[in-house]
PDB file of N, CA and C in Angstrom:
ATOM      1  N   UNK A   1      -1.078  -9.748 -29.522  1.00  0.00           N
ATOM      2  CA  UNK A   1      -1.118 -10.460 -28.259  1.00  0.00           C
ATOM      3  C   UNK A   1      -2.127 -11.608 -28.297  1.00  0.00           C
ATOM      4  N   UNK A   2      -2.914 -11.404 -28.886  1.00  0.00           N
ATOM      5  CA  UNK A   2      -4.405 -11.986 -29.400  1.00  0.00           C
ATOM      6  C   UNK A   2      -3.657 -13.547 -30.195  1.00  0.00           C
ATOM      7  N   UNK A   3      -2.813 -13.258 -30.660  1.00  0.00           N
ATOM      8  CA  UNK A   3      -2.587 -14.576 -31.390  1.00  0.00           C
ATOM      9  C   UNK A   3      -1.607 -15.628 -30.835  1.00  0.00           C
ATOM     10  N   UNK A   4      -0.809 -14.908 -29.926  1.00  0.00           N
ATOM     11  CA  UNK A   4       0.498 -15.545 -29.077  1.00  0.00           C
ATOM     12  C   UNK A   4       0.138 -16.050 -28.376  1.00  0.00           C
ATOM     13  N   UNK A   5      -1.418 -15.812 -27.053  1.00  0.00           N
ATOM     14  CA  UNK A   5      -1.716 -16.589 -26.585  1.00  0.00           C
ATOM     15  C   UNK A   5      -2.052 -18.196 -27.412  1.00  0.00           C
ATOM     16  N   UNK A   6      -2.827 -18.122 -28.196  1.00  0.00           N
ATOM     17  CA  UNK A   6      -3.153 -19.831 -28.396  1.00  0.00           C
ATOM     18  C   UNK A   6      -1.816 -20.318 -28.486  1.00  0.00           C
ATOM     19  N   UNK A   7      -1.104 -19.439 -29.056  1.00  0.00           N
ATOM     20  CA  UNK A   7       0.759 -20.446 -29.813  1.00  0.00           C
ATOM     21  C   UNK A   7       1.074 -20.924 -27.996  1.00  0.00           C
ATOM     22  N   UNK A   8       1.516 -20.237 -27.829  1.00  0.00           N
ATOM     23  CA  UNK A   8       2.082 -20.716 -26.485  1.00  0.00           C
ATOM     24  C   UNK A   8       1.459 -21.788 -25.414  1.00  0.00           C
ATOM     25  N   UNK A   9       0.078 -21.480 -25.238  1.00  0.00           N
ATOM     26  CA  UNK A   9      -0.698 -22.651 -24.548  1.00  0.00           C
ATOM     27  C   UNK A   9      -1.215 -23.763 -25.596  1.00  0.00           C
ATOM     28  N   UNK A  10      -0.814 -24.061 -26.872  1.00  0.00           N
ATOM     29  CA  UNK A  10      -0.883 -25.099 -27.443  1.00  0.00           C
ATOM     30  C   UNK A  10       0.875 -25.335 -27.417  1.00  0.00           C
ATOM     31  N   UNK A  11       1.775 -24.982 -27.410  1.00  0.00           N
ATOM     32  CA  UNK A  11       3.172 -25.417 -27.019  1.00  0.00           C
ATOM     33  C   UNK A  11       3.509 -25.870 -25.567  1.00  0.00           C
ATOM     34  N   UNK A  12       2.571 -25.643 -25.060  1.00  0.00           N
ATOM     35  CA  UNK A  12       2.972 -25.741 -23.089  1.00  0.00           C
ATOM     36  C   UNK A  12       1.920 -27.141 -22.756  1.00  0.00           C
ATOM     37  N   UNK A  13       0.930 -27.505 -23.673  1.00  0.00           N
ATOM     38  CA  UNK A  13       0.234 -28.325 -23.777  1.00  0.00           C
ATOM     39  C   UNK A  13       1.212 -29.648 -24.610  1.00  0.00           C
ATOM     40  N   UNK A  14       1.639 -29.480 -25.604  1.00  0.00           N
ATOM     41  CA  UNK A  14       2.769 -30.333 -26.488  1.00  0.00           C
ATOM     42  C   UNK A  14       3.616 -30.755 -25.556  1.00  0.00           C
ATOM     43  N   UNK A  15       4.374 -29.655 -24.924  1.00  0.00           N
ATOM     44  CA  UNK A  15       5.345 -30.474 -24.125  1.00  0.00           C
ATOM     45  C   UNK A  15       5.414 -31.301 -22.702  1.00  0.00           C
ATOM     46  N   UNK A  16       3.997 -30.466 -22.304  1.00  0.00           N
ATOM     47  CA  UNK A  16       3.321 -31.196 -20.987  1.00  0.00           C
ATOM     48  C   UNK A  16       3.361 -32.994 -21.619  1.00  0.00           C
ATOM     49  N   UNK A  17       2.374 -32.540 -22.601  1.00  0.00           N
ATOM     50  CA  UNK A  17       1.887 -34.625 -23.250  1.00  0.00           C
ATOM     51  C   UNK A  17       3.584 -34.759 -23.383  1.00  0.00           C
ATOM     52  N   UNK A  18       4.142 -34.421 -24.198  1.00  0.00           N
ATOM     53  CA  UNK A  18       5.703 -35.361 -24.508  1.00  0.00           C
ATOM     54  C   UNK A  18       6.363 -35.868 -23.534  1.00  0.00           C
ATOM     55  N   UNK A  19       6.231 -34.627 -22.150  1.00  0.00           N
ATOM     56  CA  UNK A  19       6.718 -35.364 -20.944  1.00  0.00           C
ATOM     57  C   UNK A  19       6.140 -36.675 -20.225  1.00  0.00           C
ATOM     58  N   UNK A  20       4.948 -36.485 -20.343  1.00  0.00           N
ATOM     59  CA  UNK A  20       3.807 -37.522 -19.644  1.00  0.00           C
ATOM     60  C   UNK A  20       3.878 -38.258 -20.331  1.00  0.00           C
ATOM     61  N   UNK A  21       3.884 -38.686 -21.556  1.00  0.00           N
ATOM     62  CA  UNK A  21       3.688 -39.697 -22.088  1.00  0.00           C
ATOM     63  C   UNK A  21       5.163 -40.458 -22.237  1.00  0.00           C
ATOM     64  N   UNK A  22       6.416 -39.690 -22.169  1.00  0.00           N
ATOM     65  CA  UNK A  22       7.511 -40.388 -21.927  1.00  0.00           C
ATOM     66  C   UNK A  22       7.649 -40.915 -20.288  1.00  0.00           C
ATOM     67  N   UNK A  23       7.150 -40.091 -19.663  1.00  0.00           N
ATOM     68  CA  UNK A  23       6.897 -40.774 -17.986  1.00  0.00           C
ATOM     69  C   UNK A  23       6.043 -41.919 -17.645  1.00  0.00           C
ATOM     70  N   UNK A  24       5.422 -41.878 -18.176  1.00  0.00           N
ATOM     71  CA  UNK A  24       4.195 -43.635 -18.207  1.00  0.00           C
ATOM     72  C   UNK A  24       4.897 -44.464 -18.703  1.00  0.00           C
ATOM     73  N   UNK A  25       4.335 -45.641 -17.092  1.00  0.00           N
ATOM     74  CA  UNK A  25       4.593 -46.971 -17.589  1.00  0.00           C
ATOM     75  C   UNK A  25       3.515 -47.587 -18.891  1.00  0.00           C
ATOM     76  N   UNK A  26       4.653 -48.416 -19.395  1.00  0.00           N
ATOM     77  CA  UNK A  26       3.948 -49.291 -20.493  1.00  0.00           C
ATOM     78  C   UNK A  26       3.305 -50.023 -20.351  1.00  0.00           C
ATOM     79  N   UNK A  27       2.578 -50.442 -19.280  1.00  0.00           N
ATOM     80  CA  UNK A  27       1.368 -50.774 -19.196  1.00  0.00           C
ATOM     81  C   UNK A  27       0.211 -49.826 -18.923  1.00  0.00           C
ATOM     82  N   UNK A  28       0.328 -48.697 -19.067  1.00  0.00           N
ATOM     83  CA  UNK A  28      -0.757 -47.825 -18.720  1.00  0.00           C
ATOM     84  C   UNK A  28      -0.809 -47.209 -20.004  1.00  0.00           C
ATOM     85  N   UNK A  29      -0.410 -47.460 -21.210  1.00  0.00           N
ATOM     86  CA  UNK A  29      -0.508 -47.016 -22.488  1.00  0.00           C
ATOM     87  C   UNK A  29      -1.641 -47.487 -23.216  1.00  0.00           C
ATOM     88  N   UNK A  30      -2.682 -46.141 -23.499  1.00  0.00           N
ATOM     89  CA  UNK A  30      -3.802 -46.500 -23.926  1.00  0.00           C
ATOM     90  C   UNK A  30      -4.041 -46.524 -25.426  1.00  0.00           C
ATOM     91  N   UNK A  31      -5.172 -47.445 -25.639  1.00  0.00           N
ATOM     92  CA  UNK A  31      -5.009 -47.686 -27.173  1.00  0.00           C
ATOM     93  C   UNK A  31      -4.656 -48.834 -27.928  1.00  0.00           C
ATOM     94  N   UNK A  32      -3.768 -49.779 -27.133  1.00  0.00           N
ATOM     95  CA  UNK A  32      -3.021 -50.653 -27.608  1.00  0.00           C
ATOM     96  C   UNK A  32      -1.994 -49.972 -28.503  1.00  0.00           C
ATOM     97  N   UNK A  33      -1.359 -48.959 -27.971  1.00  0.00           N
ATOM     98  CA  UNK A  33      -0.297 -48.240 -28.883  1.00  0.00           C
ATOM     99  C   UNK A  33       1.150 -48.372 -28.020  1.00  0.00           C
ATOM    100  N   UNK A  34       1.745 -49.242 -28.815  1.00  0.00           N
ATOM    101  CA  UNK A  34       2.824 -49.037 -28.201  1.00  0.00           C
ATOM    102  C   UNK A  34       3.642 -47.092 -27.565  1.00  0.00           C
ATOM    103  N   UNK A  35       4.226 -47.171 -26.811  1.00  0.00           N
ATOM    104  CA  UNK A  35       5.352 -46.218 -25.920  1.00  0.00           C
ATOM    105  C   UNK A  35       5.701 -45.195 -27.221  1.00  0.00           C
ATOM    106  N   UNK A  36       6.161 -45.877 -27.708  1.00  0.00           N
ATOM    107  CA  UNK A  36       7.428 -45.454 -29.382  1.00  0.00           C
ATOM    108  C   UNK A  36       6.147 -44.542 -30.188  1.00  0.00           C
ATOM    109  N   UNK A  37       5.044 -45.462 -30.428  1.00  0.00           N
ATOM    110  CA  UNK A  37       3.918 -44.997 -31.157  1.00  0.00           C
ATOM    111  C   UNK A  37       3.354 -43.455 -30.766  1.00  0.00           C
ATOM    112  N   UNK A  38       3.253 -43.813 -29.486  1.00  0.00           N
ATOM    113  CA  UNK A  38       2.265 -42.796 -28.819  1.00  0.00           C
ATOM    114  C   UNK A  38       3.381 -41.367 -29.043  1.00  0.00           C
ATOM    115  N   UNK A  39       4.429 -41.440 -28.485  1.00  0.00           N
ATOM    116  CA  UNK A  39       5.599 -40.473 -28.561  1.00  0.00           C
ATOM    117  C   UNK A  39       5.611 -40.233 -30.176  1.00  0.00           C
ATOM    118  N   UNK A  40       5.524 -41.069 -31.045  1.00  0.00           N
ATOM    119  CA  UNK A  40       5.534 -40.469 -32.742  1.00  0.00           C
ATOM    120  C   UNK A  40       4.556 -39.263 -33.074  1.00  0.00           C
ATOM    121  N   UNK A  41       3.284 -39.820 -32.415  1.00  0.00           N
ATOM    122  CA  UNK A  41       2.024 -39.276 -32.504  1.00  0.00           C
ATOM    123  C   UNK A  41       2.116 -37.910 -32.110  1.00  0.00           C
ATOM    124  N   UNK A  42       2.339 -37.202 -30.684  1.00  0.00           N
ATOM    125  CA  UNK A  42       2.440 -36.773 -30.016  1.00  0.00           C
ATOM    126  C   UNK A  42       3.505 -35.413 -30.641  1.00  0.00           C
ATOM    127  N   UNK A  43       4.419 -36.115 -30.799  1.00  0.00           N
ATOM    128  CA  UNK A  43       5.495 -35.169 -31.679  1.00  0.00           C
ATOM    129  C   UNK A  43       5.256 -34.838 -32.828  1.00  0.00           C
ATOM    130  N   UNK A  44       4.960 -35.937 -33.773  1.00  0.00           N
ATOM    131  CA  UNK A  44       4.699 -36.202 -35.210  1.00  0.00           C
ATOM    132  C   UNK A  44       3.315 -34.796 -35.462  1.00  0.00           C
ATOM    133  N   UNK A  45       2.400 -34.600 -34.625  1.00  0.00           N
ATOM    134  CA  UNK A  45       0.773 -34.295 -34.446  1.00  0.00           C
ATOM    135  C   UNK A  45       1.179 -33.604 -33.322  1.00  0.00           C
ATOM    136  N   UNK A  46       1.643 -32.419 -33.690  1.00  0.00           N
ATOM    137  CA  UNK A  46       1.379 -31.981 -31.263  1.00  0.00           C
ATOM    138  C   UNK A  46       0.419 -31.662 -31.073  1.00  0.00           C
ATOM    139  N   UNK A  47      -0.272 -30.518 -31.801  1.00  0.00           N
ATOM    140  CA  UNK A  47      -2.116 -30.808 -31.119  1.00  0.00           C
ATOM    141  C   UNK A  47      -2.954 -31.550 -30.866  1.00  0.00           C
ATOM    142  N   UNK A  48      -3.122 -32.484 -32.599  1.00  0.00           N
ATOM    143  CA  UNK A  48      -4.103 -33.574 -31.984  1.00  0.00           C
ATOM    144  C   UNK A  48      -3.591 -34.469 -31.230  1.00  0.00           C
ATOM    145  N   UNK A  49      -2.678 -35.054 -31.397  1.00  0.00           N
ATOM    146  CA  UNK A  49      -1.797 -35.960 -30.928  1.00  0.00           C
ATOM    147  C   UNK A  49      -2.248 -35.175 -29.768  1.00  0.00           C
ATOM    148  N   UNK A  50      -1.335 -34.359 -29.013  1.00  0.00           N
ATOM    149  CA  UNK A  50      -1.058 -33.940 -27.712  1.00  0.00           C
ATOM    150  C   UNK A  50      -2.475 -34.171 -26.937  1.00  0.00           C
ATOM    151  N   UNK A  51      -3.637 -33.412 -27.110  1.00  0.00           N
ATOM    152  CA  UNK A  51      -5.121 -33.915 -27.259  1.00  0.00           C
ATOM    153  C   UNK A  51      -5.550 -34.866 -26.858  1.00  0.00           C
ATOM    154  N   UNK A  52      -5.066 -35.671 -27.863  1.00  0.00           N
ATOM    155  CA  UNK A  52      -5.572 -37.370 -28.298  1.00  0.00           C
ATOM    156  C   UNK A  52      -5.215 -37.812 -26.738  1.00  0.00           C
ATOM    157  N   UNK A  53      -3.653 -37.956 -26.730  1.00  0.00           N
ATOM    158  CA  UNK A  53      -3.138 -38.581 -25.523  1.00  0.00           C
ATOM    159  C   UNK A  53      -3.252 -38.260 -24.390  1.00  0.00           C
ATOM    160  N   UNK A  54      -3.689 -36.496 -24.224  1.00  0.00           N
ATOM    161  CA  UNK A  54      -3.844 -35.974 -22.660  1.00  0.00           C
ATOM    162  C   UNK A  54      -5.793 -37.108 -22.022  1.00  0.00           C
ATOM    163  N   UNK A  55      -6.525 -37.133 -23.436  1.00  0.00           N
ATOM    164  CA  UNK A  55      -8.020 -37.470 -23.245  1.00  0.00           C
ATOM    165  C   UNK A  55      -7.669 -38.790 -22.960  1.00  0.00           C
ATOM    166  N   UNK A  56      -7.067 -39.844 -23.601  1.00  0.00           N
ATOM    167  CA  UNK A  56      -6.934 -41.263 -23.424  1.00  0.00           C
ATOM    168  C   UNK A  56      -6.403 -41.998 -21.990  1.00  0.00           C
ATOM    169  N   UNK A  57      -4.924 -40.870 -21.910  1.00  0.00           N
ATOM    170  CA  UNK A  57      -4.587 -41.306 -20.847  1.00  0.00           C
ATOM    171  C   UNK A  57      -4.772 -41.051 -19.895  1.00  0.00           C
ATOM    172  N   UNK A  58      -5.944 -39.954 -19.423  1.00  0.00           N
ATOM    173  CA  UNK A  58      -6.731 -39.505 -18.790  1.00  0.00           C
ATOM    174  C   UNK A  58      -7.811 -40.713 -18.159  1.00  0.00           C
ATOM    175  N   UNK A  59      -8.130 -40.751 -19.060  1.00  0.00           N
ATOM    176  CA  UNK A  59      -9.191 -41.967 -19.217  1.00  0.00           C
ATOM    177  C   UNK A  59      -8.563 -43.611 -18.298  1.00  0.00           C
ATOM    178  N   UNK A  60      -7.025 -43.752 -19.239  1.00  0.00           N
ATOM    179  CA  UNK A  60      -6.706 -44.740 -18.371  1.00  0.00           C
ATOM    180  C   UNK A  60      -5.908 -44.839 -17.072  1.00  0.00           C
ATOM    181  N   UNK A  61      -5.353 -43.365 -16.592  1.00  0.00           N
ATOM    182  CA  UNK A  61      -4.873 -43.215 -15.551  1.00  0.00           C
ATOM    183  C   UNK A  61      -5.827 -43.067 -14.335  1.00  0.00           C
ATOM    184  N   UNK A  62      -7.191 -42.964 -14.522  1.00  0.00           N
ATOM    185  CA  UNK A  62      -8.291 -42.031 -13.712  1.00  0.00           C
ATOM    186  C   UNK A  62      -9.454 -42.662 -14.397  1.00  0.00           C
ATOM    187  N   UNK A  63      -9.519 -44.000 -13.978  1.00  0.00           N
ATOM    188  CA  UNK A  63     -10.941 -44.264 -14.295  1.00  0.00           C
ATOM    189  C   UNK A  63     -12.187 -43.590 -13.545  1.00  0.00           C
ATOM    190  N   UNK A  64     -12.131 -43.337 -12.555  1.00  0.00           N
ATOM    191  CA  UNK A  64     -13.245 -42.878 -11.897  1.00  0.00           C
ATOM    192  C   UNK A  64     -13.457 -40.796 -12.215  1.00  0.00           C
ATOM    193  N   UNK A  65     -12.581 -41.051 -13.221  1.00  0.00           N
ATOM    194  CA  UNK A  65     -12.662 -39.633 -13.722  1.00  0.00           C
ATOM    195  C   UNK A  65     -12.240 -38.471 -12.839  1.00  0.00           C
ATOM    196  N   UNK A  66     -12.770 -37.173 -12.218  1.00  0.00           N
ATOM    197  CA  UNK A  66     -12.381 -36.238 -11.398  1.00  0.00           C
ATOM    198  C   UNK A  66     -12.234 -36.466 -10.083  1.00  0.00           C
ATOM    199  N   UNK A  67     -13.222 -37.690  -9.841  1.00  0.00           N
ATOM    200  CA  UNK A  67     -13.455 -38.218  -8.383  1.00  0.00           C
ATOM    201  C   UNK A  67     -11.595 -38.290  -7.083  1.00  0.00           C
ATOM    202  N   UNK A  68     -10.887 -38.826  -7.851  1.00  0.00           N
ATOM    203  CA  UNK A  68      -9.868 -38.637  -7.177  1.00  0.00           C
ATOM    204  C   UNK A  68      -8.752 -37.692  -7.128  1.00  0.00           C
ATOM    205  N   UNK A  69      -9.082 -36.423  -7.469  1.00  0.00           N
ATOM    206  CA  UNK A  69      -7.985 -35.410  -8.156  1.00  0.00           C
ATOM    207  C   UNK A  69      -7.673 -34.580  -6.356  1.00  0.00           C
ATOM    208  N   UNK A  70      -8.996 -34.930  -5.230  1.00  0.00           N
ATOM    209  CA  UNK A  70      -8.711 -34.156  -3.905  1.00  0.00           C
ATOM    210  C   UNK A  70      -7.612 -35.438  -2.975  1.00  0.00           C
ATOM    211  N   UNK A  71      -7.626 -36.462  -3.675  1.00  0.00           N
ATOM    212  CA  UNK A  71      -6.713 -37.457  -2.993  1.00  0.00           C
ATOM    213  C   UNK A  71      -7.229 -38.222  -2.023  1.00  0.00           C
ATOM    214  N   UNK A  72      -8.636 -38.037  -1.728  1.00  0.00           N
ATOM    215  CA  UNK A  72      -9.627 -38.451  -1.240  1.00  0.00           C
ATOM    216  C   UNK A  72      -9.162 -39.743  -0.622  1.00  0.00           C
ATOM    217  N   UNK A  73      -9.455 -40.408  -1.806  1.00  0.00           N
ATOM    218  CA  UNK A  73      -9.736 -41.603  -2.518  1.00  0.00           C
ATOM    219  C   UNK A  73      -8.901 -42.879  -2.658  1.00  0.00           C
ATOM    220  N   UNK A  74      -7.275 -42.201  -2.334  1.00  0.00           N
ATOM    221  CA  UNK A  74      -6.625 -43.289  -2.196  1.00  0.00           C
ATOM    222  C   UNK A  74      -6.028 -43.983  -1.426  1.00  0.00           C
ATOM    223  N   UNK A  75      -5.519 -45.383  -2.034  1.00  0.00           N
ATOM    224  CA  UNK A  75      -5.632 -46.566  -1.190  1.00  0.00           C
ATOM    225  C   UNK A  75      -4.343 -46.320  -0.145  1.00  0.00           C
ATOM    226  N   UNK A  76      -4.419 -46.889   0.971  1.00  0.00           N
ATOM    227  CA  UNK A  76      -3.128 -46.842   1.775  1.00  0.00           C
ATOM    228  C   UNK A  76      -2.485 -47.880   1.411  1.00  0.00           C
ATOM    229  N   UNK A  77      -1.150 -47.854   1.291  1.00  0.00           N
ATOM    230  CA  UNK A  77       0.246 -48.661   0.610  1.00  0.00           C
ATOM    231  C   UNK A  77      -0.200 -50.074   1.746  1.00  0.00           C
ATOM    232  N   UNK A  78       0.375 -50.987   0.606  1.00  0.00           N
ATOM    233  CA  UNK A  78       0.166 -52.314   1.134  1.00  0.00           C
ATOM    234  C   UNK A  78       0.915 -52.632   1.920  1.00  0.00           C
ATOM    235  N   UNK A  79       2.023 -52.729   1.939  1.00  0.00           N
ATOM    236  CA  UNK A  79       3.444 -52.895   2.680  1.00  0.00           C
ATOM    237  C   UNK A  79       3.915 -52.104   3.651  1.00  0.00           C
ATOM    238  N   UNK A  80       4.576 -51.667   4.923  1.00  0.00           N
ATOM    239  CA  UNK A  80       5.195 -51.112   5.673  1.00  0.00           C
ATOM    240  C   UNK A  80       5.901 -50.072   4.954  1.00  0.00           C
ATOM    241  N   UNK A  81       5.194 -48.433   5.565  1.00  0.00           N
ATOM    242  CA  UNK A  81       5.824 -47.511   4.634  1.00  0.00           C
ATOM    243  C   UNK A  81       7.343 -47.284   5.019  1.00  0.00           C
ATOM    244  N   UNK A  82       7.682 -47.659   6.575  1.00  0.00           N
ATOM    245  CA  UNK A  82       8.724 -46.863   6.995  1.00  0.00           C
ATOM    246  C   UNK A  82       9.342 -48.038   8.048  1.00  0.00           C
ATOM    247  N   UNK A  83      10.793 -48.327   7.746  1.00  0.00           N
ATOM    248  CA  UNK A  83      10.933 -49.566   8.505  1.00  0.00           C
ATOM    249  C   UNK A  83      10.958 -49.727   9.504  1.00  0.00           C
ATOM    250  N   UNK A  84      10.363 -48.752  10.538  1.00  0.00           N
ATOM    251  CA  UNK A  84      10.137 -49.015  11.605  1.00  0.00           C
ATOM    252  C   UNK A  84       8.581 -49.538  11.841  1.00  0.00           C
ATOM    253  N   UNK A  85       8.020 -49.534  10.929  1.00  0.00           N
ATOM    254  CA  UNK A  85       6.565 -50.633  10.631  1.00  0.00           C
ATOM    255  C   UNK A  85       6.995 -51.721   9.972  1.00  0.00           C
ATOM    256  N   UNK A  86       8.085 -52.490   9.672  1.00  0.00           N
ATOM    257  CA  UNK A  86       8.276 -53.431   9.019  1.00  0.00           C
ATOM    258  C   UNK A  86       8.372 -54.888  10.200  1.00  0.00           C
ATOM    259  N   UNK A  87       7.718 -55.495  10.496  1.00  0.00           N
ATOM    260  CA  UNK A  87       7.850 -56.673  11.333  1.00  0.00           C
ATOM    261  C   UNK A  87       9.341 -57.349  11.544  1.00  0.00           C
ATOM    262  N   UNK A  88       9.722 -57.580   9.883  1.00  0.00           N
ATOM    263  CA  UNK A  88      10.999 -58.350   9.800  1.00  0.00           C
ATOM    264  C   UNK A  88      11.994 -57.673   9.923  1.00  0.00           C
ATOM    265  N   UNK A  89      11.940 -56.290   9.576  1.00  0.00           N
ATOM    266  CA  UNK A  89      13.122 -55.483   9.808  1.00  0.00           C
ATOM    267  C   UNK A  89      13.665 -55.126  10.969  1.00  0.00           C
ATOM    268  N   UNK A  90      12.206 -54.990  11.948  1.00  0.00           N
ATOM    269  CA  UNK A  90      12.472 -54.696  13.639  1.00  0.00           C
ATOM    270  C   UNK A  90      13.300 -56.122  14.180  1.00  0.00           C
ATOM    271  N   UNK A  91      12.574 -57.552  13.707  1.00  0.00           N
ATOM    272  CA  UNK A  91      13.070 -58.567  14.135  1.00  0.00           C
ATOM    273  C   UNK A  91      14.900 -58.789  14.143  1.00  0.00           C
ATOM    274  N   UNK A  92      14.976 -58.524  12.707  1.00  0.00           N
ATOM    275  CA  UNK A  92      16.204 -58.568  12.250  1.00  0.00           C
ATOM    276  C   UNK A  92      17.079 -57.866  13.012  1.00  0.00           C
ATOM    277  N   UNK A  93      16.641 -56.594  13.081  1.00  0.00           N
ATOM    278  CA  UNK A  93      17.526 -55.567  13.915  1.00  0.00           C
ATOM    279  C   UNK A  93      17.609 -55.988  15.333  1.00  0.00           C
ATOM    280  N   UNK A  94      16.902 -56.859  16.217  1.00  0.00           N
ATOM    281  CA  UNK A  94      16.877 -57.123  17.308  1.00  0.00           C
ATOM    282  C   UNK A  94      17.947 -58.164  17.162  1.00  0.00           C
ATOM    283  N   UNK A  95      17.561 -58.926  16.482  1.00  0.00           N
ATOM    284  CA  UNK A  95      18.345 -60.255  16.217  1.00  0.00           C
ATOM    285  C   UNK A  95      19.965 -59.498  16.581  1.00  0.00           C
ATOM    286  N   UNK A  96      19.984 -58.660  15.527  1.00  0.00           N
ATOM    287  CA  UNK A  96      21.583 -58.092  15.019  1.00  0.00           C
ATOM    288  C   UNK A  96      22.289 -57.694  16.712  1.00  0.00           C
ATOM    289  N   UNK A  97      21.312 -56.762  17.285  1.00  0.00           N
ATOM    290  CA  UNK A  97      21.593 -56.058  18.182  1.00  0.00           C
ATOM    291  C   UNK A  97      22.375 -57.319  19.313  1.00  0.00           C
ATOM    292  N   UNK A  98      21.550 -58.397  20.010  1.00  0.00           N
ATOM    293  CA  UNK A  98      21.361 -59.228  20.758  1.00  0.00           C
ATOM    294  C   UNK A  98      22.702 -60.199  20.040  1.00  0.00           C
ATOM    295  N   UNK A  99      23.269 -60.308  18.997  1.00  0.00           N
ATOM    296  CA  UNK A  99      24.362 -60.603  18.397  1.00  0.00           C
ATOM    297  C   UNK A  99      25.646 -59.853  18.898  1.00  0.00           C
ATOM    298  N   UNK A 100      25.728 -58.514  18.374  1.00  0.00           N
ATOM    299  CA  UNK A 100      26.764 -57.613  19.002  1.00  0.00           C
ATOM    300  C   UNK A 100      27.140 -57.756  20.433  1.00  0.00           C
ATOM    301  N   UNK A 101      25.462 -57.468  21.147  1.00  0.00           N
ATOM    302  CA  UNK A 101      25.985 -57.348  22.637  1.00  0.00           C
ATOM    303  C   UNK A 101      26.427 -58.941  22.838  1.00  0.00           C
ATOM    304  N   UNK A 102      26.069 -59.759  22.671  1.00  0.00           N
ATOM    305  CA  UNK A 102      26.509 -61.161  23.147  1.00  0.00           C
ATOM    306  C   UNK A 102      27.999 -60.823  22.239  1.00  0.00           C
ATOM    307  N   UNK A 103      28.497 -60.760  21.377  1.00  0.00           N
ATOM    308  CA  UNK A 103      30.226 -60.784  21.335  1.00  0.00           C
ATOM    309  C   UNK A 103      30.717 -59.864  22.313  1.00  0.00           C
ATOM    310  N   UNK A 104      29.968 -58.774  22.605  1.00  0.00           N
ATOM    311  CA  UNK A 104      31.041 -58.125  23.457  1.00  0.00           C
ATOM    312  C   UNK A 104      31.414 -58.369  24.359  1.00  0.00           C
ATOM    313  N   UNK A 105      29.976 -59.064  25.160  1.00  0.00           N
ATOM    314  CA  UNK A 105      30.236 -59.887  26.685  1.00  0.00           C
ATOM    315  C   UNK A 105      31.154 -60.625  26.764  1.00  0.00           C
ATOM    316  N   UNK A 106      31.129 -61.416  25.322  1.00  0.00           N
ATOM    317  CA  UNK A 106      32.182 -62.791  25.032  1.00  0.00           C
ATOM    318  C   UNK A 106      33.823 -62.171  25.055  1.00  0.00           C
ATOM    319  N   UNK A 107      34.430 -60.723  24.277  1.00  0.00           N
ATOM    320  CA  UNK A 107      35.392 -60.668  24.068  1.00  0.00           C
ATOM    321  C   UNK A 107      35.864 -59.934  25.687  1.00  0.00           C
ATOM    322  N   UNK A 108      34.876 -59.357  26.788  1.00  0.00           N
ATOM    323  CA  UNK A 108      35.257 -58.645  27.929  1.00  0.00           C
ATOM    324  C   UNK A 108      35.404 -60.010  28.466  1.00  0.00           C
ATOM    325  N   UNK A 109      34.746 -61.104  28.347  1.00  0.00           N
ATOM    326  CA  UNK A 109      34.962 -62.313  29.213  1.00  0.00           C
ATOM    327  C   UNK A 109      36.499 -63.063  29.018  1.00  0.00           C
ATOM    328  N   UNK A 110      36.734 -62.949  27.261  1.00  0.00           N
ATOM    329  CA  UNK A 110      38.373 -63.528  27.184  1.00  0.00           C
ATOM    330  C   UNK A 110      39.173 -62.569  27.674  1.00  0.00           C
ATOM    331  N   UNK A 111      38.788 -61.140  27.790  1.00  0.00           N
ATOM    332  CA  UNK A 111      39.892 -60.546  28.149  1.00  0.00           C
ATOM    333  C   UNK A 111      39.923 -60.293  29.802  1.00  0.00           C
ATOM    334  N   UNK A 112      39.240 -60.267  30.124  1.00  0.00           N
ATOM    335  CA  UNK A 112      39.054 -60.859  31.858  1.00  0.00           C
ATOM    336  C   UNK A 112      39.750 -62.210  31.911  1.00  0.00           C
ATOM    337  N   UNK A 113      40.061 -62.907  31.189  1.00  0.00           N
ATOM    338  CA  UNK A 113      40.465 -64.264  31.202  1.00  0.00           C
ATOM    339  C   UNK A 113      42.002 -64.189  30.986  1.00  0.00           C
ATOM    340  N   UNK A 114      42.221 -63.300  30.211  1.00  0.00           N
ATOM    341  CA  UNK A 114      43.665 -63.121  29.551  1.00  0.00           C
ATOM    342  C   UNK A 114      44.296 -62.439  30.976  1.00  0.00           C
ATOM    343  N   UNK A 115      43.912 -61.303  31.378  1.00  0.00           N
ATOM    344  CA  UNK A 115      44.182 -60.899  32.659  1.00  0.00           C
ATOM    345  C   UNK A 115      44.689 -61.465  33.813  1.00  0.00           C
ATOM    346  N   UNK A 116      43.689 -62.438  33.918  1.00  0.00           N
ATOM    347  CA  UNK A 116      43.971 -63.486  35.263  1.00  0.00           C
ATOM    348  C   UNK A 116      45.315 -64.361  34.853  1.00  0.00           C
TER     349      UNK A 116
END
């Protein structure tokens, strides 16, 4: 039992990095190692590799280190999360609305017209 543990939490560690490191954008690839590289490494090396890349990209995902892991810390989204905070979208939709109802008035008015 004594020995299965390390196998397994160095395999659950391998495939954690293979996933993560295929999930990162390529600009957050540390090292100056290309995507392709890092994934060689990783597979090629699963311990150190796996290691290597959990410490690096650690490093470049989380500069401020543990400080933000309670979520503390982060920034609120720049843009309108939900389009009913969107300025142009409310506009637009008014616009649209104030469109519709003005044809309908227009087509009850020809057909009031057609009537007579």
């Amino acid at each position: 039992m004594a020995r299965i543990v390390p196998i397994v939490l160095a395999v659950a560690v391998w495939i954690f990095a293979i996933i993560d490191c295929a999930r990162t954008d390529r600009a957050l690839m540390p090292g100056k190692l290309s995507k392709g590289a890092w994934m060689a490494l990783v597979i090629v090396l699963p311990v150190i590799g796996s290691f290597l890349w959990l410490w690096l990209s650690w490093n470049t995902k989380h500069p401020d280190g543990f400080g933000d892991l309670g979520g503390t810390r982060r920034q609120p989204p720049k843009g309108p999360v939900a389009p009913d905070d969107d300025p142009e979208f409310l506009a637009r939709l008014d616009a649209e609305n104030r469109f519709h109802e003005w044809e309908r008035k227009r087509r009850e008015e020809e057909e009031g017209e057609e009537e007579a």
